[in-house]
PDB file of N, CA and C in Angstrom:
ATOM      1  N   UNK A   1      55.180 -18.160  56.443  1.00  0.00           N
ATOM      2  CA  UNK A   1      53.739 -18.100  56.292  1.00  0.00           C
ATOM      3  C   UNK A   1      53.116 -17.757  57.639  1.00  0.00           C
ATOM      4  N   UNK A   2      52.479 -16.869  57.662  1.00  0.00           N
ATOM      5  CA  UNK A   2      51.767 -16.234  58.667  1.00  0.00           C
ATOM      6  C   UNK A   2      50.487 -17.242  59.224  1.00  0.00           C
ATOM      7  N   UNK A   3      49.596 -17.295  60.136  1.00  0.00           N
ATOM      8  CA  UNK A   3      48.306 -17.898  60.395  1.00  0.00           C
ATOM      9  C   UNK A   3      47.305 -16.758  61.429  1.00  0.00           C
ATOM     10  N   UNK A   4      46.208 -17.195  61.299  1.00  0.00           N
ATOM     11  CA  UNK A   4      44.861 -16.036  62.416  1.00  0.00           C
ATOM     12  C   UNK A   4      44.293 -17.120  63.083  1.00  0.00           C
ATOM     13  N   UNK A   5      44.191 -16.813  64.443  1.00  0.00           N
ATOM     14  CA  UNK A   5      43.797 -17.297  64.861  1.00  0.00           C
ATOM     15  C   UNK A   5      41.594 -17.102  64.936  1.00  0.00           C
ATOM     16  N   UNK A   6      41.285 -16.392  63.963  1.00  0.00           N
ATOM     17  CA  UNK A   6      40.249 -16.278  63.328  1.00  0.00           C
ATOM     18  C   UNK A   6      39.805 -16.976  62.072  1.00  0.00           C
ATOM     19  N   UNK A   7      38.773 -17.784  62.298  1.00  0.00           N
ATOM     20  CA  UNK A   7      37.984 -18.973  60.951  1.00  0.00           C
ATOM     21  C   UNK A   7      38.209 -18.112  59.902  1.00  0.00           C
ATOM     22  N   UNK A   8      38.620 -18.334  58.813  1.00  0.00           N
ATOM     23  CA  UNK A   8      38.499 -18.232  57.315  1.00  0.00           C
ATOM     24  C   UNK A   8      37.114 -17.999  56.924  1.00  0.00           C
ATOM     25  N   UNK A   9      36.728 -16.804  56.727  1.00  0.00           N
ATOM     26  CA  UNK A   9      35.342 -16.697  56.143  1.00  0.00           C
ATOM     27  C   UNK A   9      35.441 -15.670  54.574  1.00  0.00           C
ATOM     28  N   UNK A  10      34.471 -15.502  54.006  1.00  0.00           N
ATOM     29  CA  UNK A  10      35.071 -14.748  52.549  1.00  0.00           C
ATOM     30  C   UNK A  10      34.793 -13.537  53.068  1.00  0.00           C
ATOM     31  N   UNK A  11      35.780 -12.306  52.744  1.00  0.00           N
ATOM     32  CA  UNK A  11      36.102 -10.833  53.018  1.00  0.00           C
ATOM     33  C   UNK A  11      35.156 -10.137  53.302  1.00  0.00           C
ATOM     34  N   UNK A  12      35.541  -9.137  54.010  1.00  0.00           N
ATOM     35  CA  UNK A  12      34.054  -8.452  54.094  1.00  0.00           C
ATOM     36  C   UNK A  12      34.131  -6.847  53.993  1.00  0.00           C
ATOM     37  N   UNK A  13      35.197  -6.855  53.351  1.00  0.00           N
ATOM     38  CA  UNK A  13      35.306  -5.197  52.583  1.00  0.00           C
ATOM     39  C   UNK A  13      36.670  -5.865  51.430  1.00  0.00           C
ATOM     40  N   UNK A  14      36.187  -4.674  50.019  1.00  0.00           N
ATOM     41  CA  UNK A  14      37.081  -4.035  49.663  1.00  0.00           C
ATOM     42  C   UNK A  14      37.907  -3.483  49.490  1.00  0.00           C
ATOM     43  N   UNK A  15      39.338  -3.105  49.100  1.00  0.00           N
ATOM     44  CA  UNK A  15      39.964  -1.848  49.330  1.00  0.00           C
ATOM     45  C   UNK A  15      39.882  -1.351  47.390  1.00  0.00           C
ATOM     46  N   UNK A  16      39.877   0.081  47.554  1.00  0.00           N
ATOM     47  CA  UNK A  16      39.628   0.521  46.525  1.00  0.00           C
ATOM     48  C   UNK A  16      41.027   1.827  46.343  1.00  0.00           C
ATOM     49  N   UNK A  17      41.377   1.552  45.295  1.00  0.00           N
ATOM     50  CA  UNK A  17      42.376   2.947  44.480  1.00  0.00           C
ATOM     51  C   UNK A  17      42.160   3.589  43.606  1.00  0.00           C
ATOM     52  N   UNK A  18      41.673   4.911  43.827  1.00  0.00           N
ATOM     53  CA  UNK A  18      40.847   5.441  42.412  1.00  0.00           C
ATOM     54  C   UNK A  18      40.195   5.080  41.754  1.00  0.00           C
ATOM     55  N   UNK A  19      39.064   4.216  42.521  1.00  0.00           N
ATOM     56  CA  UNK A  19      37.832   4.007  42.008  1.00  0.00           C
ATOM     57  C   UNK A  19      37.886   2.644  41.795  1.00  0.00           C
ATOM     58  N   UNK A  20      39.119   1.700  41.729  1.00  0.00           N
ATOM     59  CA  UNK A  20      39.370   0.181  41.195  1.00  0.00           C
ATOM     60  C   UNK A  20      39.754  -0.905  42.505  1.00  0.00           C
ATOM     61  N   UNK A  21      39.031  -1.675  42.145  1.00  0.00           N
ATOM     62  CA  UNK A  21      39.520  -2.868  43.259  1.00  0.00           C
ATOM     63  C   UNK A  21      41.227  -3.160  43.226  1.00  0.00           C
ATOM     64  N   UNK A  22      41.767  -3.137  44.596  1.00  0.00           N
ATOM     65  CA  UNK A  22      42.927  -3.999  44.599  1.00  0.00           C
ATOM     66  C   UNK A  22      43.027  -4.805  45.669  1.00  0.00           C
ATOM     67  N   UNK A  23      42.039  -4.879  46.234  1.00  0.00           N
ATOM     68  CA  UNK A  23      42.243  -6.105  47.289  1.00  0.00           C
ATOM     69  C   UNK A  23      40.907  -6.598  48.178  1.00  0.00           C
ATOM     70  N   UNK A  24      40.974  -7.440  48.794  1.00  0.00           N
ATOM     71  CA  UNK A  24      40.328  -7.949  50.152  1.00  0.00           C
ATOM     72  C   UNK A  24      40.767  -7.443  51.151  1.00  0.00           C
ATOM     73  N   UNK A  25      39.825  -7.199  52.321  1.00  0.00           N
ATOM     74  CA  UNK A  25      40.364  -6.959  53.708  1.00  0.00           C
ATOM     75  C   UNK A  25      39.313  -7.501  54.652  1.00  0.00           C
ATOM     76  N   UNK A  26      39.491  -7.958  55.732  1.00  0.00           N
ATOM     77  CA  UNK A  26      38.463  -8.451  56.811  1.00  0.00           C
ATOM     78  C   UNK A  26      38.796  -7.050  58.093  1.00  0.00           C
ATOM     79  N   UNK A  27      37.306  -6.628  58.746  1.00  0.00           N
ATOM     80  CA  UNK A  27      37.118  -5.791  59.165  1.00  0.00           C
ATOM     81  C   UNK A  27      37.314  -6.447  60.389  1.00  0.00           C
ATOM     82  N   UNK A  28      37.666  -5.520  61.327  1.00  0.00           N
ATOM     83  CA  UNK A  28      37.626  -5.499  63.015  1.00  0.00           C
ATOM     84  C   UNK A  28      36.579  -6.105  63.670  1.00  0.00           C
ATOM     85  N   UNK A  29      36.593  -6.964  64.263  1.00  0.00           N
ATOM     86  CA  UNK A  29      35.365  -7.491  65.165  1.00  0.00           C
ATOM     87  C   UNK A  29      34.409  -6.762  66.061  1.00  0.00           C
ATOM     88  N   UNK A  30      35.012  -5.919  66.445  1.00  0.00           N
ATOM     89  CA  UNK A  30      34.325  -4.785  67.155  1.00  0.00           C
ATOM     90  C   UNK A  30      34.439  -2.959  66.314  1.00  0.00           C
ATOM     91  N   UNK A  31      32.930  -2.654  66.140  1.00  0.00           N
ATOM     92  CA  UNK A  31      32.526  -1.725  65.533  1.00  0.00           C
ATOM     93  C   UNK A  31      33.303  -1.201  64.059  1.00  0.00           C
ATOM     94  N   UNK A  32      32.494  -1.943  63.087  1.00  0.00           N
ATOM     95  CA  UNK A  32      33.319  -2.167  62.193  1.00  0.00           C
ATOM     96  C   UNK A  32      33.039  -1.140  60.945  1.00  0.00           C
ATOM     97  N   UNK A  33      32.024  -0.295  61.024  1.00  0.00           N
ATOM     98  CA  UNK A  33      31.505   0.691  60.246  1.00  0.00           C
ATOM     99  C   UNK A  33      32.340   1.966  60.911  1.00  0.00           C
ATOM    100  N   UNK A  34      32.821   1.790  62.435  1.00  0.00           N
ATOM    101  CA  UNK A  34      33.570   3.623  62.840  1.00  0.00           C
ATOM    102  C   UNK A  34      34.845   2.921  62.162  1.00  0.00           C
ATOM    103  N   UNK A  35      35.530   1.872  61.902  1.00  0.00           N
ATOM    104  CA  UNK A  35      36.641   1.580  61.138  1.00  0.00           C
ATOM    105  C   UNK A  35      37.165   2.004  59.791  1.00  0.00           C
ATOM    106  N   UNK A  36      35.793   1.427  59.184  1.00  0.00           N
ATOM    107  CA  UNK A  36      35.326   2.434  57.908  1.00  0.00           C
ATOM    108  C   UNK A  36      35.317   3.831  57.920  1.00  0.00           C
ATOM    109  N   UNK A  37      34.945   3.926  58.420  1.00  0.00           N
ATOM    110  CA  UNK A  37      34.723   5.917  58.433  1.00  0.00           C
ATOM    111  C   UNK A  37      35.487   6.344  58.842  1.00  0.00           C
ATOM    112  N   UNK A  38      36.814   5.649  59.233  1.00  0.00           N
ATOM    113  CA  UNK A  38      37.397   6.523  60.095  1.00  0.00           C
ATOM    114  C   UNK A  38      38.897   6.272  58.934  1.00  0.00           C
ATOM    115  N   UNK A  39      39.116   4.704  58.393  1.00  0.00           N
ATOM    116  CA  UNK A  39      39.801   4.985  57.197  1.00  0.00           C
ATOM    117  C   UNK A  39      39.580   5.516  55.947  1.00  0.00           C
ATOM    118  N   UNK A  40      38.586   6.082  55.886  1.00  0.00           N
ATOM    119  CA  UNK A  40      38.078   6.411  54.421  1.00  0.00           C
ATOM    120  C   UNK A  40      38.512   7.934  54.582  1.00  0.00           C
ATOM    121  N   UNK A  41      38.132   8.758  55.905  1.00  0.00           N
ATOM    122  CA  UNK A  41      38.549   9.901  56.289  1.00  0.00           C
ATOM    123  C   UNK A  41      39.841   9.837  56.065  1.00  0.00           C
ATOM    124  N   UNK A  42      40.861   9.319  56.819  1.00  0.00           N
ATOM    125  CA  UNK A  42      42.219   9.294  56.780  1.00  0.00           C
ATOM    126  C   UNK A  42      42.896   9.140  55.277  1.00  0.00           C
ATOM    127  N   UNK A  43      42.199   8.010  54.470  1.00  0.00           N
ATOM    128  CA  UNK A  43      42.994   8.377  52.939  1.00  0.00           C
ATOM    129  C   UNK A  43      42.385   8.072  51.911  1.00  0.00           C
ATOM    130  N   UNK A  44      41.058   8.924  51.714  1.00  0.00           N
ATOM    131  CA  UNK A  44      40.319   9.330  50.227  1.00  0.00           C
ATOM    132  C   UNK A  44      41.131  10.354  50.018  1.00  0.00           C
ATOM    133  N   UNK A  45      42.154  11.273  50.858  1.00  0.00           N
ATOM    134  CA  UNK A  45      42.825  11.937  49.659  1.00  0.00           C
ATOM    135  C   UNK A  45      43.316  11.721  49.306  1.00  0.00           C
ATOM    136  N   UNK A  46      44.202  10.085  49.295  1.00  0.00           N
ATOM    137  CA  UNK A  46      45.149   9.569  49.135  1.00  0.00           C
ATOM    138  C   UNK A  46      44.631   9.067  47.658  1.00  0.00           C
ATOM    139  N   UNK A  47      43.308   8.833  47.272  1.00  0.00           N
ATOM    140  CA  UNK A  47      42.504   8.027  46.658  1.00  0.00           C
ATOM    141  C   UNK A  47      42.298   5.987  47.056  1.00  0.00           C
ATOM    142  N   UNK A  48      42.501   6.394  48.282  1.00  0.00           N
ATOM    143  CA  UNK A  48      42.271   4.920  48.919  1.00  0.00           C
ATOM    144  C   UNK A  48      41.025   4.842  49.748  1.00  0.00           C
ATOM    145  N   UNK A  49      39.857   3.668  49.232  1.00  0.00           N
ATOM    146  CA  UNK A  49      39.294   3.830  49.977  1.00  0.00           C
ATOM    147  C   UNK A  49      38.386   2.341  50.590  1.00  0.00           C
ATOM    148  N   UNK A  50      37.851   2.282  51.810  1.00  0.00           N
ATOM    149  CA  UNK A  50      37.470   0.898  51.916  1.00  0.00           C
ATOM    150  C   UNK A  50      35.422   0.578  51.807  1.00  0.00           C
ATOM    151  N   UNK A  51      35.234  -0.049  50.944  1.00  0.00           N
ATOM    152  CA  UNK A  51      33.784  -0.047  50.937  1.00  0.00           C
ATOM    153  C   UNK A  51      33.446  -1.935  51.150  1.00  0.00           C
ATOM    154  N   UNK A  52      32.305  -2.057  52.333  1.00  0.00           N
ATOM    155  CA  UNK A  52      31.835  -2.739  52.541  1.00  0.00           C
ATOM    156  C   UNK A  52      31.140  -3.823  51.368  1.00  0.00           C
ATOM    157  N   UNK A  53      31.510  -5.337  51.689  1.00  0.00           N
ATOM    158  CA  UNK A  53      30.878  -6.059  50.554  1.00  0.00           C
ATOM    159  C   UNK A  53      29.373  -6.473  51.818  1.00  0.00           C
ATOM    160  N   UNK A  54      28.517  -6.413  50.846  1.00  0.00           N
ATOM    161  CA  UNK A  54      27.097  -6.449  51.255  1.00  0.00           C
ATOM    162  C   UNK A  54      26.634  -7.921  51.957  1.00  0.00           C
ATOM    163  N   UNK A  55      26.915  -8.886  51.514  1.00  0.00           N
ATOM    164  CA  UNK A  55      26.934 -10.380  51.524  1.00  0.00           C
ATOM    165  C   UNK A  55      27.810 -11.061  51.999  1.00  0.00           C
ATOM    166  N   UNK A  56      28.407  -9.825  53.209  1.00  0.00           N
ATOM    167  CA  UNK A  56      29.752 -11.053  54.024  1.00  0.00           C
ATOM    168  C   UNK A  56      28.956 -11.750  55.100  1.00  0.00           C
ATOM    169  N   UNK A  57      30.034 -12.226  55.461  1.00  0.00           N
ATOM    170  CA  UNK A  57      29.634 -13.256  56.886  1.00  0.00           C
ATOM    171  C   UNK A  57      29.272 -12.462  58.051  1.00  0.00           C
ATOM    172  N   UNK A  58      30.348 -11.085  58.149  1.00  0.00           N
ATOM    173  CA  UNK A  58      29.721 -10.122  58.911  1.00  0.00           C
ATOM    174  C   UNK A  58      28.665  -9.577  59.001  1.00  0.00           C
ATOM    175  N   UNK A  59      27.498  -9.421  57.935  1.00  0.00           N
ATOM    176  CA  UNK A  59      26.559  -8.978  57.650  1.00  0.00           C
ATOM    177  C   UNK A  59      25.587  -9.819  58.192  1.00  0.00           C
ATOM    178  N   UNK A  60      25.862 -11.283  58.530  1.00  0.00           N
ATOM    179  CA  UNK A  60      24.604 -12.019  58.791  1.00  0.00           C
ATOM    180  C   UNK A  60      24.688 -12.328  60.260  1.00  0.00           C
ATOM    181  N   UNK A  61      23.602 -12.973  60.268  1.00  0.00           N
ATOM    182  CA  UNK A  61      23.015 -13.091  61.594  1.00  0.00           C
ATOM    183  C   UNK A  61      22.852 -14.456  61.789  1.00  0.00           C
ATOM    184  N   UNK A  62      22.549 -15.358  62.611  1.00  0.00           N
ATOM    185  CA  UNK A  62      22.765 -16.582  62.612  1.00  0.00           C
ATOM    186  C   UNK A  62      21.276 -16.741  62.049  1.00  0.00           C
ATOM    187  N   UNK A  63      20.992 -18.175  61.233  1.00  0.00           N
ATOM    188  CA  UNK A  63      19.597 -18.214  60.820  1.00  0.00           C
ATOM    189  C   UNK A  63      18.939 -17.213  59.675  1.00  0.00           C
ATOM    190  N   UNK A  64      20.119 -16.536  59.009  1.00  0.00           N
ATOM    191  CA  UNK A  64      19.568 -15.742  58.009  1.00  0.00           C
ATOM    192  C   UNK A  64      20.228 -15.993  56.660  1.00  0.00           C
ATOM    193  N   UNK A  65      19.808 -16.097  55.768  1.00  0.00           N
ATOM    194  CA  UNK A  65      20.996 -17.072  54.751  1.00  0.00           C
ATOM    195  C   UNK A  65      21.506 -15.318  53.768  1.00  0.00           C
ATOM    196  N   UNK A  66      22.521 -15.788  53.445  1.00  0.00           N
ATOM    197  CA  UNK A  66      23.558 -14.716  53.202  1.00  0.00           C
ATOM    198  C   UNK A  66      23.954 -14.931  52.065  1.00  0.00           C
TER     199      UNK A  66
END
């Protein structure tokens, strides 16, 4: 069993296969939208692709309820 030394928070992207969910993924701490764009480039031809969940922990700000 593996461990992160990063808090457990709920996911904050998708991964998608032809259009269908198959998983969770937690994004990079630093610049996490060129991550996105930069895997979605690399394998939508693959039909893999990663889309942001709107209501992660990443998304908020301290003092803003999520």
């Amino acid at each position: 069993m593996s461990s992160s030394n990063r808090t457990a928070i709920p996911c904050e992207a998708a991964v998608y296969r032809n259009d269908h969910p198959v998983g969770p993924m937690r994004l990079p701490m630093k610049d996490p939208a060129a991550f996105i764009k930069e895997f979605n480039r690399l394998y939508r031809e693959a039909g893999i692709v990663i889309e942001p969940i709107e209501h992660s922990a990443a998304n908020c700000s301290p003092g803003k309820k999520c």
